[in-house]
Structures are given as structure tokens and as C-alpha cells.
PDB file of N, CA and C in Angstrom:
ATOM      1  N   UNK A   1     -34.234   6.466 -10.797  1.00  0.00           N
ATOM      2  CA  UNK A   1     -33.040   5.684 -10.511  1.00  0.00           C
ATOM      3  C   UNK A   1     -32.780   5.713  -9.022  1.00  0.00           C
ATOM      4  N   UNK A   2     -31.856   4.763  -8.636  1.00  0.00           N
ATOM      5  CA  UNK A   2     -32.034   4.403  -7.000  1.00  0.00           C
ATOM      6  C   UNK A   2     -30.665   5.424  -6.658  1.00  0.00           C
ATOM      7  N   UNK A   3     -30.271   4.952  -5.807  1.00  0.00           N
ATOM      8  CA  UNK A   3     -29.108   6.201  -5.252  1.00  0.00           C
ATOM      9  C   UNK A   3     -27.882   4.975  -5.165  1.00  0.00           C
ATOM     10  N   UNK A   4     -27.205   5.094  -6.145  1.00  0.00           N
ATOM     11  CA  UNK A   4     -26.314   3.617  -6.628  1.00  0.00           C
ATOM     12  C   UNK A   4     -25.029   4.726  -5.976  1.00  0.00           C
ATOM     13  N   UNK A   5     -24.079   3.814  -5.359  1.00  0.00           N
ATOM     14  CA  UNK A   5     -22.785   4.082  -5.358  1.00  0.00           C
ATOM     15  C   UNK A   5     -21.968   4.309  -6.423  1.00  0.00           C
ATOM     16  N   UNK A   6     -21.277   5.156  -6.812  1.00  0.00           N
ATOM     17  CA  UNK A   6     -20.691   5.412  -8.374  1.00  0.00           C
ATOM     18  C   UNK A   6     -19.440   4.451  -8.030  1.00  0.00           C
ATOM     19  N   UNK A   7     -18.934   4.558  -7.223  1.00  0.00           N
ATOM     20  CA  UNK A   7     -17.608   3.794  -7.266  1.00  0.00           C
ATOM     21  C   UNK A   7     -18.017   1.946  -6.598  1.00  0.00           C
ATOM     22  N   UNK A   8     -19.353   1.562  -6.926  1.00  0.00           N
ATOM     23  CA  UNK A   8     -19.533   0.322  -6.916  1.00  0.00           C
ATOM     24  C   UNK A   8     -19.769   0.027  -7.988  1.00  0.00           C
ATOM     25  N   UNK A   9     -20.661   1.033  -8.817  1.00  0.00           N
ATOM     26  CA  UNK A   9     -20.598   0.406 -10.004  1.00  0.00           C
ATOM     27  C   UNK A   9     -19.329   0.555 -10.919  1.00  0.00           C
ATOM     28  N   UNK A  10     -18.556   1.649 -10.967  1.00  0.00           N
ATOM     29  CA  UNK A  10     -17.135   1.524 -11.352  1.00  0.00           C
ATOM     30  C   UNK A  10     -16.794   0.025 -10.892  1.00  0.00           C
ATOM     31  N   UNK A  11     -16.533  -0.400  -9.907  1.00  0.00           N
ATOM     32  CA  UNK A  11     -15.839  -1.753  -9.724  1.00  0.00           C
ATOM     33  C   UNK A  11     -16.788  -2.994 -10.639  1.00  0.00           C
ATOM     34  N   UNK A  12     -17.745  -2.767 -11.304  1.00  0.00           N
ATOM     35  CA  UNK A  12     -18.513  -3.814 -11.711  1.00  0.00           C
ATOM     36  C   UNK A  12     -17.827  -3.697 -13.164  1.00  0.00           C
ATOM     37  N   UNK A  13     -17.840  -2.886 -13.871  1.00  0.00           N
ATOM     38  CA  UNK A  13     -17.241  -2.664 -15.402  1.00  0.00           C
ATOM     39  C   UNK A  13     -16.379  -3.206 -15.963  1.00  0.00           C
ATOM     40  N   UNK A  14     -17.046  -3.781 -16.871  1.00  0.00           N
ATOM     41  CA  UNK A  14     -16.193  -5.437 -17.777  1.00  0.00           C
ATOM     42  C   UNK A  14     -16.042  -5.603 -18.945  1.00  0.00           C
ATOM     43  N   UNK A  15     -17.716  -4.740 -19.491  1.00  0.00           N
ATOM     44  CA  UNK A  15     -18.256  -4.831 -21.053  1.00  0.00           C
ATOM     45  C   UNK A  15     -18.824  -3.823 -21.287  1.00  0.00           C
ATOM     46  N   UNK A  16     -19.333  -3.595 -22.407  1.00  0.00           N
ATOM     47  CA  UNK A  16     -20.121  -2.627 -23.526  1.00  0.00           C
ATOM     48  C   UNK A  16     -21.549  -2.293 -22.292  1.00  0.00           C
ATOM     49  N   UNK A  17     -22.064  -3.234 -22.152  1.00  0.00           N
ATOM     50  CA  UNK A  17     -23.255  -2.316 -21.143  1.00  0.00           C
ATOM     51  C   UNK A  17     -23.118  -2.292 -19.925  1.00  0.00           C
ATOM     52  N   UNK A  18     -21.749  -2.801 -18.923  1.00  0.00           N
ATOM     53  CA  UNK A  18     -21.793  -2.216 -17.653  1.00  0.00           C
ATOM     54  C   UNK A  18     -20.955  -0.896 -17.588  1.00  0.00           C
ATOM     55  N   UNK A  19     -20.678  -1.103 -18.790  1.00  0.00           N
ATOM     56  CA  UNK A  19     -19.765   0.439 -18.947  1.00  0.00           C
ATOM     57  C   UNK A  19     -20.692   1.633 -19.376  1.00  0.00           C
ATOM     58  N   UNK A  20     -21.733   1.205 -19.793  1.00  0.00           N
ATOM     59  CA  UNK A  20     -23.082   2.244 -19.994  1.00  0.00           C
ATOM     60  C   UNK A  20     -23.612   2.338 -18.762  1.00  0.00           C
ATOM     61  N   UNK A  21     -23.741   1.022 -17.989  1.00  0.00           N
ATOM     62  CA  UNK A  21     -24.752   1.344 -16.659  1.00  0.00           C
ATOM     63  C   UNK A  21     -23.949   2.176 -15.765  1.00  0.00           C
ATOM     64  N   UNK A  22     -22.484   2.600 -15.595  1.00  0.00           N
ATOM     65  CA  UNK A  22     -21.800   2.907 -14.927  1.00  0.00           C
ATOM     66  C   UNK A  22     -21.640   4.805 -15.568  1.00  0.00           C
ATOM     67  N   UNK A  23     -21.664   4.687 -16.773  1.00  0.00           N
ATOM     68  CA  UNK A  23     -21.872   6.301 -17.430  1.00  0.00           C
ATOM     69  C   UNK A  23     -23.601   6.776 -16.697  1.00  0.00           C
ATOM     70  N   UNK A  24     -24.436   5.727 -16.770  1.00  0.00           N
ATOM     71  CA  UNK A  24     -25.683   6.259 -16.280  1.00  0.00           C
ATOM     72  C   UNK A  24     -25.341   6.644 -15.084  1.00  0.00           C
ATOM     73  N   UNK A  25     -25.340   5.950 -14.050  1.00  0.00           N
ATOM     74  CA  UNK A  25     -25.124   6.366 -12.754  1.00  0.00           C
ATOM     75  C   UNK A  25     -24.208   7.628 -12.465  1.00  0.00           C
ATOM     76  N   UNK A  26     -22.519   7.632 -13.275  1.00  0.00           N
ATOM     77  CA  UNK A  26     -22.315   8.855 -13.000  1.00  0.00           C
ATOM     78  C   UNK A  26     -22.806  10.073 -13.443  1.00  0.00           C
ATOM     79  N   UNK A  27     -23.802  10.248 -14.331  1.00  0.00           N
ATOM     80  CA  UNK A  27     -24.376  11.132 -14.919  1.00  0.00           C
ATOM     81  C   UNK A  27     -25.526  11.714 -13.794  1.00  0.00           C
ATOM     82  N   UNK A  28     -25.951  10.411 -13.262  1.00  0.00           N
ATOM     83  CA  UNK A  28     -27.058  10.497 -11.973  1.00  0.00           C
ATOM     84  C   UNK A  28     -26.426  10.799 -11.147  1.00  0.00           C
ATOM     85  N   UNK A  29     -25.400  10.901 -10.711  1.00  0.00           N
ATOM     86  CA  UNK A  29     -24.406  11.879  -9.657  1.00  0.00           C
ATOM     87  C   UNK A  29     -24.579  13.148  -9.456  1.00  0.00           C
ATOM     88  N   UNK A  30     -24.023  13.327 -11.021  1.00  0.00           N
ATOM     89  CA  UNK A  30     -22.958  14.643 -11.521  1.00  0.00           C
ATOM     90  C   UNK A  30     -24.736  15.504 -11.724  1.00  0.00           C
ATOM     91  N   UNK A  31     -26.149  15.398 -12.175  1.00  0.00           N
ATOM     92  CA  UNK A  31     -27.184  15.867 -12.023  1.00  0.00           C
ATOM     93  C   UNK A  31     -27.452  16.270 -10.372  1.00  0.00           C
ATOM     94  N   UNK A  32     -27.165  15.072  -9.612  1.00  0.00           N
ATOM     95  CA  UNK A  32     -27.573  15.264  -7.751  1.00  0.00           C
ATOM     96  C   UNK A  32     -26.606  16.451  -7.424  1.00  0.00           C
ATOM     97  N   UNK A  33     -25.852  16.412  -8.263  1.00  0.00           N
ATOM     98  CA  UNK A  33     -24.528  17.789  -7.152  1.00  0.00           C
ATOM     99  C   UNK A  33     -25.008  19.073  -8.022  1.00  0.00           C
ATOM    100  N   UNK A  34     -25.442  19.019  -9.012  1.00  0.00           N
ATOM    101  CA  UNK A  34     -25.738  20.365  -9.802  1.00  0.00           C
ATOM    102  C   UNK A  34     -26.378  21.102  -8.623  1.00  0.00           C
ATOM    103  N   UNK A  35     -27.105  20.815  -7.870  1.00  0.00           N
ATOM    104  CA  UNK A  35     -28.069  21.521  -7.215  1.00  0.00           C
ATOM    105  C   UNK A  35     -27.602  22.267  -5.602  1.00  0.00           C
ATOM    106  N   UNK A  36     -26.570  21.500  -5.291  1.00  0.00           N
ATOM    107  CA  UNK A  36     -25.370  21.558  -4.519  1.00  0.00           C
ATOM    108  C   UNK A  36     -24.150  22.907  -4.361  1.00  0.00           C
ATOM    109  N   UNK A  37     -24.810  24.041  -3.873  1.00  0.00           N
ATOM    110  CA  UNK A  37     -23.644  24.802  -3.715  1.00  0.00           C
ATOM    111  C   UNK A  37     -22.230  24.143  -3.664  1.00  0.00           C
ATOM    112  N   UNK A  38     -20.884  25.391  -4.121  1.00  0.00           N
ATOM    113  CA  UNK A  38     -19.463  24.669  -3.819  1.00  0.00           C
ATOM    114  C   UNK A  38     -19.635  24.709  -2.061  1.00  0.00           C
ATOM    115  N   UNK A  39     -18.345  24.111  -1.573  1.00  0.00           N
ATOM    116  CA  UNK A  39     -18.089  24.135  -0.386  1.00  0.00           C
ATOM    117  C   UNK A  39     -17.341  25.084  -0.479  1.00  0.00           C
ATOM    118  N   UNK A  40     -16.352  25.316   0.895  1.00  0.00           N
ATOM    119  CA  UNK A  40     -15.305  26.395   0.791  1.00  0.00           C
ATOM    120  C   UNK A  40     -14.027  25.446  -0.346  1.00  0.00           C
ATOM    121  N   UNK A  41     -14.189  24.506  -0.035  1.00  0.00           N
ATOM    122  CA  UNK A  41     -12.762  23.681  -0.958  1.00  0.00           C
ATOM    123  C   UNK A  41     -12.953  23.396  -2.349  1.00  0.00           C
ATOM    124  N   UNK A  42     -14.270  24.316  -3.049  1.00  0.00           N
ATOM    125  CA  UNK A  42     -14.705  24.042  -4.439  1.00  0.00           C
ATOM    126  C   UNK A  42     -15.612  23.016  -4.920  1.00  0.00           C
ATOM    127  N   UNK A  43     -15.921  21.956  -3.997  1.00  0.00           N
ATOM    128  CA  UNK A  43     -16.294  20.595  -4.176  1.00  0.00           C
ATOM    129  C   UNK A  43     -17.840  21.123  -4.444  1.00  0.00           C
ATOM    130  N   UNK A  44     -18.413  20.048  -5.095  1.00  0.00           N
ATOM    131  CA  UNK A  44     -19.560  19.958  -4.975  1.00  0.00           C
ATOM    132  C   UNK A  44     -20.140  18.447  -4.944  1.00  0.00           C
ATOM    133  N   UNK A  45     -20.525  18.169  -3.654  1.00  0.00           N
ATOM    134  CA  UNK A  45     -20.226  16.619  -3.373  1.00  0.00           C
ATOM    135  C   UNK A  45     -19.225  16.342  -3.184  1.00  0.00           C
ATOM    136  N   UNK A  46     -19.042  15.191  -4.358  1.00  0.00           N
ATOM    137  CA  UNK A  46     -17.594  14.591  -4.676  1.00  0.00           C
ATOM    138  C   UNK A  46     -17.280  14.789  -5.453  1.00  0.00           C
ATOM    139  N   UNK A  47     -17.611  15.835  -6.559  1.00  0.00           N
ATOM    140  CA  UNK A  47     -17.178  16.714  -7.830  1.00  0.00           C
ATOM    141  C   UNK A  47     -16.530  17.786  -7.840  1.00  0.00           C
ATOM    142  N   UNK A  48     -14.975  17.632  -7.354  1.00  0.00           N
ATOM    143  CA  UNK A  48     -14.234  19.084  -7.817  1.00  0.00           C
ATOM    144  C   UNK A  48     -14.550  19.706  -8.886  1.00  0.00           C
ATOM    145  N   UNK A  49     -14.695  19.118  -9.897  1.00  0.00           N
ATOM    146  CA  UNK A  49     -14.414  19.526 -11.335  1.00  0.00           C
ATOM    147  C   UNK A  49     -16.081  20.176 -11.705  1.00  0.00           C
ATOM    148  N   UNK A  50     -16.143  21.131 -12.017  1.00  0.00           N
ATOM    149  CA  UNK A  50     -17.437  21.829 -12.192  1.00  0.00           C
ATOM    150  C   UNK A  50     -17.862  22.119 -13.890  1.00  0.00           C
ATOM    151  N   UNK A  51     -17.177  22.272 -15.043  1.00  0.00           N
ATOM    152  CA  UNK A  51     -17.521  22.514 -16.063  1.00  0.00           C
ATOM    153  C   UNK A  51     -16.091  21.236 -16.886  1.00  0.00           C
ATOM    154  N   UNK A  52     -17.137  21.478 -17.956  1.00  0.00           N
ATOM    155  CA  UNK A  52     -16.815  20.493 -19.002  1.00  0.00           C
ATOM    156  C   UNK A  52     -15.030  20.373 -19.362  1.00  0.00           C
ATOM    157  N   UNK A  53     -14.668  21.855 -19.115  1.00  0.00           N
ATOM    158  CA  UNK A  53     -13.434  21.829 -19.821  1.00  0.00           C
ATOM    159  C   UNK A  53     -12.208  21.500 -18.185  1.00  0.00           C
ATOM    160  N   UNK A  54     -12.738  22.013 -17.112  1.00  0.00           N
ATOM    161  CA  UNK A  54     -11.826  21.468 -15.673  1.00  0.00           C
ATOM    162  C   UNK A  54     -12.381  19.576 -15.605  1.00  0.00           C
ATOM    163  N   UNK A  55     -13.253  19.332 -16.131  1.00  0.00           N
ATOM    164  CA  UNK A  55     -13.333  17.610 -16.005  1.00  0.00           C
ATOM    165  C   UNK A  55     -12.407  17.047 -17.366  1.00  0.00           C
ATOM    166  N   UNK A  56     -12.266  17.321 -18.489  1.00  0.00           N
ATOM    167  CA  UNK A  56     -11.807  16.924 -19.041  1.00  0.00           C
ATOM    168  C   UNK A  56      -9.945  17.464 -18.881  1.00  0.00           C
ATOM    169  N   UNK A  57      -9.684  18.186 -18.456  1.00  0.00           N
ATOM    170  CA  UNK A  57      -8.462  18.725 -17.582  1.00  0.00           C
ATOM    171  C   UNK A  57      -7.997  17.280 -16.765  1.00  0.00           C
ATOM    172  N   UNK A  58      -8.793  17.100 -15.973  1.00  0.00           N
ATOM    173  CA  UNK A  58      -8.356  16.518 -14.772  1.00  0.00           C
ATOM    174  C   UNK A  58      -8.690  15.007 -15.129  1.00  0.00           C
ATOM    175  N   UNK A  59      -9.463  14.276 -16.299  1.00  0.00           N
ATOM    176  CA  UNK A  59      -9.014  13.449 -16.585  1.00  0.00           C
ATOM    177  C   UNK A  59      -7.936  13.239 -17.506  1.00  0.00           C
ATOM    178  N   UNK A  60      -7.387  14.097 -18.076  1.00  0.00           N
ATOM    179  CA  UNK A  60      -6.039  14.089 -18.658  1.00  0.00           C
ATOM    180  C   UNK A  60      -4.880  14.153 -18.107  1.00  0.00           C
ATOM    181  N   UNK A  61      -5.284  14.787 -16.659  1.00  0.00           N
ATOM    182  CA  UNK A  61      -4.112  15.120 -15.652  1.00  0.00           C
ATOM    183  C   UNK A  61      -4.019  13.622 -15.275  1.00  0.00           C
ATOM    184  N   UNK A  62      -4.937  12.892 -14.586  1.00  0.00           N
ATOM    185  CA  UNK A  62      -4.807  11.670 -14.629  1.00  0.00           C
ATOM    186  C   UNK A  62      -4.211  10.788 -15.143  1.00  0.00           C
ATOM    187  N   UNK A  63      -4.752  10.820 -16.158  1.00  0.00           N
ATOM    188  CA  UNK A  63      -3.956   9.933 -17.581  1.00  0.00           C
ATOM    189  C   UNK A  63      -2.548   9.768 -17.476  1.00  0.00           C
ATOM    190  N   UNK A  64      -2.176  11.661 -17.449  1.00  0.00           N
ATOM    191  CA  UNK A  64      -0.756  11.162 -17.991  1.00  0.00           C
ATOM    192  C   UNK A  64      -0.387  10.839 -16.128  1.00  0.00           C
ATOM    193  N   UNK A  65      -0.385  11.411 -15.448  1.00  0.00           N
ATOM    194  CA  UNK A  65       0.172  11.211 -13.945  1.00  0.00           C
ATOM    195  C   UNK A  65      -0.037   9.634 -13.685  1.00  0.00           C
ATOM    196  N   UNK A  66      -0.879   9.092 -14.168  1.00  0.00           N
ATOM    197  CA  UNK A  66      -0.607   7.367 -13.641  1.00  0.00           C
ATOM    198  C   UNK A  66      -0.354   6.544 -14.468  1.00  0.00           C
ATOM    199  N   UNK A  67      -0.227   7.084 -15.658  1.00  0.00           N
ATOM    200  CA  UNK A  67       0.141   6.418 -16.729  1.00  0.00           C
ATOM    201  C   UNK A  67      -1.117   5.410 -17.450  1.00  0.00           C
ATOM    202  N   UNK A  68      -2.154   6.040 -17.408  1.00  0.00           N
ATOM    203  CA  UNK A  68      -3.425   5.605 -17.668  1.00  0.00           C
ATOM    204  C   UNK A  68      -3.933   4.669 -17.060  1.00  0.00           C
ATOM    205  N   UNK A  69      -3.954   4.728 -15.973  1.00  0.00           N
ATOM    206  CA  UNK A  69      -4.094   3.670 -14.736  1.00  0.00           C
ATOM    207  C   UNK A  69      -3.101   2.592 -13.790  1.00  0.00           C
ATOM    208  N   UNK A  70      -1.972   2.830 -14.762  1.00  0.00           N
ATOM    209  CA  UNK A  70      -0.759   1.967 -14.008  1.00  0.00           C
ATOM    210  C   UNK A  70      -0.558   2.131 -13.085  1.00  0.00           C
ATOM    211  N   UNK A  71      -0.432   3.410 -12.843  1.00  0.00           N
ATOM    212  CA  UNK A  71       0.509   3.955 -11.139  1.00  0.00           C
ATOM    213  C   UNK A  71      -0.733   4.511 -10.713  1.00  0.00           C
ATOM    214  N   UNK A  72      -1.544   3.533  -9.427  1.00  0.00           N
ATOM    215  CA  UNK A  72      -0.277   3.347  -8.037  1.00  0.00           C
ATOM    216  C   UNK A  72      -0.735   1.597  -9.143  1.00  0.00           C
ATOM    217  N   UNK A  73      -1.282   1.472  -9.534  1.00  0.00           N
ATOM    218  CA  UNK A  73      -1.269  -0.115  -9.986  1.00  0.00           C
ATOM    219  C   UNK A  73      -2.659  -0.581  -9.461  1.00  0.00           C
ATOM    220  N   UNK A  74      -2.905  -2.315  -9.701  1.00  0.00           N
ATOM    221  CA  UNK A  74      -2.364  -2.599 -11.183  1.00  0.00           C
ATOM    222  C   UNK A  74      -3.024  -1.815 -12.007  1.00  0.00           C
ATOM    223  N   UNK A  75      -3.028  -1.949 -13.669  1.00  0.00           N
ATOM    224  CA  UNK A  75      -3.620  -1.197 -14.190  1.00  0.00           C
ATOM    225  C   UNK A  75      -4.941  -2.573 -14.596  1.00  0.00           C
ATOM    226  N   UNK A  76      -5.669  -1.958 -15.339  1.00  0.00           N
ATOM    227  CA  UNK A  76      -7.031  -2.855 -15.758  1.00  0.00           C
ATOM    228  C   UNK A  76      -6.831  -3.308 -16.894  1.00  0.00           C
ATOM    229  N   UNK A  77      -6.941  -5.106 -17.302  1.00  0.00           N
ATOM    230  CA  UNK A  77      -6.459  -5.392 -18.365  1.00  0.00           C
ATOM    231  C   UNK A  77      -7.676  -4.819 -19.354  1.00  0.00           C
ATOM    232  N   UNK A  78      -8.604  -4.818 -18.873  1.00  0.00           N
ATOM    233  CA  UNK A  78      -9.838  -4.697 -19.833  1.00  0.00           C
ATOM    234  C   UNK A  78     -10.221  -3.336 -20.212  1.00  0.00           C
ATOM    235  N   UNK A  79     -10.213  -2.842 -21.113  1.00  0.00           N
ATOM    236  CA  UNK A  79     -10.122  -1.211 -21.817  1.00  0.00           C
ATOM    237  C   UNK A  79     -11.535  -0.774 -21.564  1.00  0.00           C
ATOM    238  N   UNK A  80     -12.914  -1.429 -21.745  1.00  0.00           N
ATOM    239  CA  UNK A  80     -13.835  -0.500 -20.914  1.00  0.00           C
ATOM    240  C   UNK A  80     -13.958  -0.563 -19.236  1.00  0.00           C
ATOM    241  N   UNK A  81     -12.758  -0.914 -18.291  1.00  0.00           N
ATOM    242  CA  UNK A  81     -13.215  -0.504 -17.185  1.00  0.00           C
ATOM    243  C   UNK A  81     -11.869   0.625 -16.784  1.00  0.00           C
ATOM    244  N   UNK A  82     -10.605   0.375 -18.233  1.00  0.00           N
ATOM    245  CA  UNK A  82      -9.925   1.464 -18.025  1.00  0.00           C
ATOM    246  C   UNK A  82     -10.209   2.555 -18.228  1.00  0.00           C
ATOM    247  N   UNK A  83     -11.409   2.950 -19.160  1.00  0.00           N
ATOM    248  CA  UNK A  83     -12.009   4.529 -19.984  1.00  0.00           C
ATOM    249  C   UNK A  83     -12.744   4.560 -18.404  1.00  0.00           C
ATOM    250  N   UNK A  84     -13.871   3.598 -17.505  1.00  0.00           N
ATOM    251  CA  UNK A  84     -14.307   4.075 -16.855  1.00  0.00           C
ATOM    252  C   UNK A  84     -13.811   4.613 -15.588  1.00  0.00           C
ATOM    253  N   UNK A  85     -12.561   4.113 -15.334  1.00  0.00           N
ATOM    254  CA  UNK A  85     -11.624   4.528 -14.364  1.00  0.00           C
ATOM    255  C   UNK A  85     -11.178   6.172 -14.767  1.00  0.00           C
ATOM    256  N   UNK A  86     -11.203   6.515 -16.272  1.00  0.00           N
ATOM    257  CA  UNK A  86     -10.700   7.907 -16.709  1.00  0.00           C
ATOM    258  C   UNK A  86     -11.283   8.851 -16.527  1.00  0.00           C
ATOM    259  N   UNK A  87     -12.952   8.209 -16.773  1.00  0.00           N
ATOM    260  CA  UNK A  87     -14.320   8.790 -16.854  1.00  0.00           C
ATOM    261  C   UNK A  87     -14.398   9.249 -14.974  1.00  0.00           C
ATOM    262  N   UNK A  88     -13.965   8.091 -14.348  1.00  0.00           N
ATOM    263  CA  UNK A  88     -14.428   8.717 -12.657  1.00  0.00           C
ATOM    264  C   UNK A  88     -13.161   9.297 -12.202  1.00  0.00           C
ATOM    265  N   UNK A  89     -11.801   9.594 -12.744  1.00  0.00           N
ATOM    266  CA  UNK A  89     -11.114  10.767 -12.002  1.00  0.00           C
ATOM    267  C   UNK A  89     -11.565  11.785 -12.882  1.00  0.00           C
ATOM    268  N   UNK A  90     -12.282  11.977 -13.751  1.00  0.00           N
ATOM    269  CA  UNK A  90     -12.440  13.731 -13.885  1.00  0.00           C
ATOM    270  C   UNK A  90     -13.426  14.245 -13.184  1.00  0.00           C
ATOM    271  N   UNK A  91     -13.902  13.710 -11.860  1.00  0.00           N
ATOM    272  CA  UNK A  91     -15.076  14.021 -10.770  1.00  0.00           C
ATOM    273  C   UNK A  91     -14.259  14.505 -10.071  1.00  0.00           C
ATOM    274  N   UNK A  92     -13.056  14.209  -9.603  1.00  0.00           N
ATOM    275  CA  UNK A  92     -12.016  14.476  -8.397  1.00  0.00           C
ATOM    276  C   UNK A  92     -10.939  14.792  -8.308  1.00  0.00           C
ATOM    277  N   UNK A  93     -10.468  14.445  -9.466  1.00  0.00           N
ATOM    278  CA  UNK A  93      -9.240  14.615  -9.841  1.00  0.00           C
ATOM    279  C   UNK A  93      -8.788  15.840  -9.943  1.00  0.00           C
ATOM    280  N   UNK A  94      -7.991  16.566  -9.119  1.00  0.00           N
ATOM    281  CA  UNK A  94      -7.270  17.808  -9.373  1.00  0.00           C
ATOM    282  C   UNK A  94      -5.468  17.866  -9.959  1.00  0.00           C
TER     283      UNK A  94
END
């Protein structure tokens, strides 16, 4: 796989398979930082979130803090590029 921008393909997500091509790529991320000591600020890359249960944390923290994408706005009328918006704050999201 090529070295895709995760948050370009986030902006592409519409349907059933750009919402897969966009899980591929962040998966092809979240593999590139495994290898990646933390920094001093925890990060690895652009992945605060290091195990399964602080990513799923911090996309819930999300959730409720913007109101599942509303705040800061707009929100996404289309529900697979809102899951993928959920899916890319549990990379960063603290």
C-alpha cells in the first residue's frame, strides 16, 4: 500500500467501500506507528491512543463532547462518513 494521507481519505467517505478503503488505510497507519517509540507527550505519530480500550475511550469521549460530530459543526449528513469521523478521533482524541 502507498503512504495515503488518512485524513484525505477520511474526507473522501460517502459509501459502503470508501468507508472500507478509509478503515484500510487507517489500519495502514495505526501498523506504521506500532514500530514507533512514544514521544515524551505519549504520541506515537499521530496516535495518542495506544491500546484498544484508550481508542475506544477517546472515541466515546468524542462522541459525547461533539455530539457525534455536531460541535464545532456541521455534522455529516451521511452515517458512513459519520462512523468514519468516530473511527479517526480515537487516533487523537484525548
Amino acid at each position: 500500500m502507498t503512504n495515503v494521507a488518512v485524513f484525505d481519505v477520511l474526507e473522501t467517505v460517502h459509501d459502503e467501500s470508501s468507508f472500507l478503503r478509509f478503515v484500510e488505510v487507517l489500519l495502514a497507519e495505526r501498523r506504521k506507528v506500532d514500530a514507533l517509540a512514544p514521544t515524551m507527550d505519549g504520541f506515537q505519530g499521530d496516535w495518542a491512543n495506544h491500546s484498544i480500550a484508550m481508542f475506544l475511550d477517546a472515541t466515546h469521549a468524542w462522541a459525547l463532547d461533539s455530539s457525534f460530530g455536531e460541535r464545532p459543526g456541521p455534522k455529516a449528513a451521511n452515517l458512513w462518513r459519520i462512523f468514519a469521523d468516530f473511527l479517526y478521533a480515537g487516533r487523537g482524541y484525548e
